[in-house]
C-alpha atoms as a PDB file:
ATOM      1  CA  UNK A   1      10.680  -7.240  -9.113  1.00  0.00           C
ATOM      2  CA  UNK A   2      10.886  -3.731 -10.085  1.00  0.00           C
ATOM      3  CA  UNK A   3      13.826  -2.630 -11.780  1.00  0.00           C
ATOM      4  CA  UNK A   4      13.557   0.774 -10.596  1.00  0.00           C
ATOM      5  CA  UNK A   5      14.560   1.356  -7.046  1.00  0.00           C
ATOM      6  CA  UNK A   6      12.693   4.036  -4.693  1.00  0.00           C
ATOM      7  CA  UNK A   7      13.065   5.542  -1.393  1.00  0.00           C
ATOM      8  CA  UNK A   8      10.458   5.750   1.054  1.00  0.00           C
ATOM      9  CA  UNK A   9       9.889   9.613   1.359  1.00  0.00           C
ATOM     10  CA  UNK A  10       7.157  11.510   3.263  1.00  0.00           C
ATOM     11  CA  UNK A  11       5.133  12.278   0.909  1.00  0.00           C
ATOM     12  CA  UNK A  12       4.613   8.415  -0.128  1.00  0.00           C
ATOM     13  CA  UNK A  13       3.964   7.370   3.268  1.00  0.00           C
ATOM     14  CA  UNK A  14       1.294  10.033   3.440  1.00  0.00           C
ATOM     15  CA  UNK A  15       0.355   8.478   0.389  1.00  0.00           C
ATOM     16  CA  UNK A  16       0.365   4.894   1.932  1.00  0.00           C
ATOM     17  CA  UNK A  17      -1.664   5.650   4.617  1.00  0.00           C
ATOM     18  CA  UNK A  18      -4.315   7.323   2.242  1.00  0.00           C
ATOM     19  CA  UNK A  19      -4.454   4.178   0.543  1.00  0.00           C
ATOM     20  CA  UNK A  20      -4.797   2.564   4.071  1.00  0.00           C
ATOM     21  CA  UNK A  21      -8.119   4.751   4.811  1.00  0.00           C
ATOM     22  CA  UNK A  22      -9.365   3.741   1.631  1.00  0.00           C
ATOM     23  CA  UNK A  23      -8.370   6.718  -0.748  1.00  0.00           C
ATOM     24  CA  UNK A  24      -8.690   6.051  -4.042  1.00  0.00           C
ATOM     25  CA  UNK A  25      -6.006   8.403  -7.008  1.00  0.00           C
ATOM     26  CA  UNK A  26      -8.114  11.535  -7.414  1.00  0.00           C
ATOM     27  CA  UNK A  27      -9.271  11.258  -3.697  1.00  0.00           C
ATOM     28  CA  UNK A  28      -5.910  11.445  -2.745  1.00  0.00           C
ATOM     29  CA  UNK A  29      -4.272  13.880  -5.774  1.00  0.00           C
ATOM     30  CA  UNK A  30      -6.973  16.522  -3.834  1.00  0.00           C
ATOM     31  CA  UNK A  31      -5.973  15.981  -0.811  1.00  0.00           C
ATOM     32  CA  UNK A  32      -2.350  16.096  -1.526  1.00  0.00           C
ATOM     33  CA  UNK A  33      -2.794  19.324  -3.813  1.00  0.00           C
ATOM     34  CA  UNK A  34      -0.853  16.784  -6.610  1.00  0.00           C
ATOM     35  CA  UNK A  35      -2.281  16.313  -9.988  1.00  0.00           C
ATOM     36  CA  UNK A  36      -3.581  12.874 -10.859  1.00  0.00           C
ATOM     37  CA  UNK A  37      -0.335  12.065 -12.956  1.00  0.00           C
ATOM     38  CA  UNK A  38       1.683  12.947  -9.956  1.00  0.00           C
ATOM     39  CA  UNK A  39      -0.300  11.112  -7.296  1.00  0.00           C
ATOM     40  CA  UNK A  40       0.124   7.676  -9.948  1.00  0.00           C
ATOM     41  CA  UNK A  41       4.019   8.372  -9.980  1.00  0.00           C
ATOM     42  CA  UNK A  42       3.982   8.346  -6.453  1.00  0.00           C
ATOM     43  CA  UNK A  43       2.279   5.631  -5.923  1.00  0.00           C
ATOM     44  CA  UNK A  44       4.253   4.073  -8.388  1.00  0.00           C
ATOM     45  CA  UNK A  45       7.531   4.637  -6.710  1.00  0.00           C
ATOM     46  CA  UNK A  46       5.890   3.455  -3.450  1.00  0.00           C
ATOM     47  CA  UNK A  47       5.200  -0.163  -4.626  1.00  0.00           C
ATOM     48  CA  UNK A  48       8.439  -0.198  -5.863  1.00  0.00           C
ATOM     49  CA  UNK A  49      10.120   0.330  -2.411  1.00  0.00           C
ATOM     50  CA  UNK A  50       7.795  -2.173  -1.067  1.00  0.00           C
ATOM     51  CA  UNK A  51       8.895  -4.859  -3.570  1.00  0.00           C
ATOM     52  CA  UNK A  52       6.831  -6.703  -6.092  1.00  0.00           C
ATOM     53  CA  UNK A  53       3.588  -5.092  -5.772  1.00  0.00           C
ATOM     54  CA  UNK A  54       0.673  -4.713  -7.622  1.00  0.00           C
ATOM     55  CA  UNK A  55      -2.046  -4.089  -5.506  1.00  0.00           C
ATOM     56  CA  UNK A  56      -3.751  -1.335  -2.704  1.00  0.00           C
ATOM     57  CA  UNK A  57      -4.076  -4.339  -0.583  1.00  0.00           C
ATOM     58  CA  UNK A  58      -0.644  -5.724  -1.373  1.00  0.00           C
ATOM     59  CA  UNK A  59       0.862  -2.107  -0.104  1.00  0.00           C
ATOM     60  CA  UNK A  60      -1.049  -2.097   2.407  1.00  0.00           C
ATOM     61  CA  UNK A  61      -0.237  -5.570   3.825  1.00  0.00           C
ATOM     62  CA  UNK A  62       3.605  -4.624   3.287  1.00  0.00           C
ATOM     63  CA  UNK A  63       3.456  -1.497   4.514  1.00  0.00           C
ATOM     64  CA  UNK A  64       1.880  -3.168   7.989  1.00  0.00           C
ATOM     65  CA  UNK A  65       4.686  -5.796   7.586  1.00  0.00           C
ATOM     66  CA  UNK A  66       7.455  -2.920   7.404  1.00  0.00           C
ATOM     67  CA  UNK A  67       5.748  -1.148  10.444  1.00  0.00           C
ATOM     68  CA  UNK A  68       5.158   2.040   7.710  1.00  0.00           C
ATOM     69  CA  UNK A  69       1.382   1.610   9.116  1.00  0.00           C
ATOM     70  CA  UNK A  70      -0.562   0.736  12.622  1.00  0.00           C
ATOM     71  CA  UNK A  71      -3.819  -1.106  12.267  1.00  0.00           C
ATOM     72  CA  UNK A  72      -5.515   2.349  13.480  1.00  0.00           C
ATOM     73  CA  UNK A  73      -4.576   3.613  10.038  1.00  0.00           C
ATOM     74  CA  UNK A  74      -6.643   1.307   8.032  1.00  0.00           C
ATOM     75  CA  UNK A  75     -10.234   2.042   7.316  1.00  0.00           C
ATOM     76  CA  UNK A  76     -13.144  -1.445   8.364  1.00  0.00           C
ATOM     77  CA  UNK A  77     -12.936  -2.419   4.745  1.00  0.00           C
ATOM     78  CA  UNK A  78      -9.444  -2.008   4.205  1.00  0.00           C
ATOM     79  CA  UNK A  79      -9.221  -4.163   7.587  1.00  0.00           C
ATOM     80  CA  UNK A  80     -11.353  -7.204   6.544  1.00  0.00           C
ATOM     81  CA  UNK A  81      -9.536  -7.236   2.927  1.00  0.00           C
ATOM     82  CA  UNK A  82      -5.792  -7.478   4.556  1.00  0.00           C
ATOM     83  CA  UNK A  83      -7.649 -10.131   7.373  1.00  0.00           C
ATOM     84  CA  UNK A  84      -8.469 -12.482   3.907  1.00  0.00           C
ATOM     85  CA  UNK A  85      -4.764 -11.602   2.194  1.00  0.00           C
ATOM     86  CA  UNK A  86      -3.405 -12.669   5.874  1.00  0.00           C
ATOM     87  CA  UNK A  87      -5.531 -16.259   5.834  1.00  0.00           C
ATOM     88  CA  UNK A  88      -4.952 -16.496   2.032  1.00  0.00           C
ATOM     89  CA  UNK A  89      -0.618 -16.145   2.210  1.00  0.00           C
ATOM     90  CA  UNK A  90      -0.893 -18.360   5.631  1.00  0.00           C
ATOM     91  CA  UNK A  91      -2.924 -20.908   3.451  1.00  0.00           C
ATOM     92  CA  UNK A  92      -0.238 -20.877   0.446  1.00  0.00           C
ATOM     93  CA  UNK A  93       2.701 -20.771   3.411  1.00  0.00           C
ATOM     94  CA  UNK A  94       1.051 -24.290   4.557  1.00  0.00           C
ATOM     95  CA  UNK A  95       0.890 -25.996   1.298  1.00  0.00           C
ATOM     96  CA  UNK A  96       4.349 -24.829   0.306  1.00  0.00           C
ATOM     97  CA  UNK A  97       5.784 -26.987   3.046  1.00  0.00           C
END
């Protein structure tokens, strides 16, 4: 877990659902008007409130989890990746029992 403990603001749920559509950093630092540096921070600080992330897809799935995003958010690629992170923790869930 991350040591350093965020708050989610508006600006990283914008970010969040960028990531969502399928945004990658400098798609979303021009769209924001943030530098690159900026838009990494931020995302930074975002997987920290979510908890131990490392991932896009991990965000994602946690920020679908938290109700921070609706399915309608997520772009058809983004919606088949979280569909195999869904089968894959339900698989790990059954073995852990």
């Amino acid at each position: 877990m991350y040591k350093h403990q965020a708050r989610m603001t508006g600006r990283r749920r914008e970010i969040l659902i960028l990531i969502a559509k399928g945004y990658n950093n400098k798609q979303i630092a021009r769209k924001m008007g943030l530098s690159l540096s900026n838009t990494r921070m931020q995302k930074w600080r975002l997987y920290c409130h979510l908890g131990d992330i490392h991932s896009a897809i991990d965000a994602v799935y946690m920020g679908l989890q938290r109700g921070l995003l609706e399915l309608k958010d997520l772009s058809e690629a983004i919606r088949e990746e979280i569909e195999d992170v869904k089968v894959e923790k339900s698989l790990c869930n059954c073995t852990k029992r």
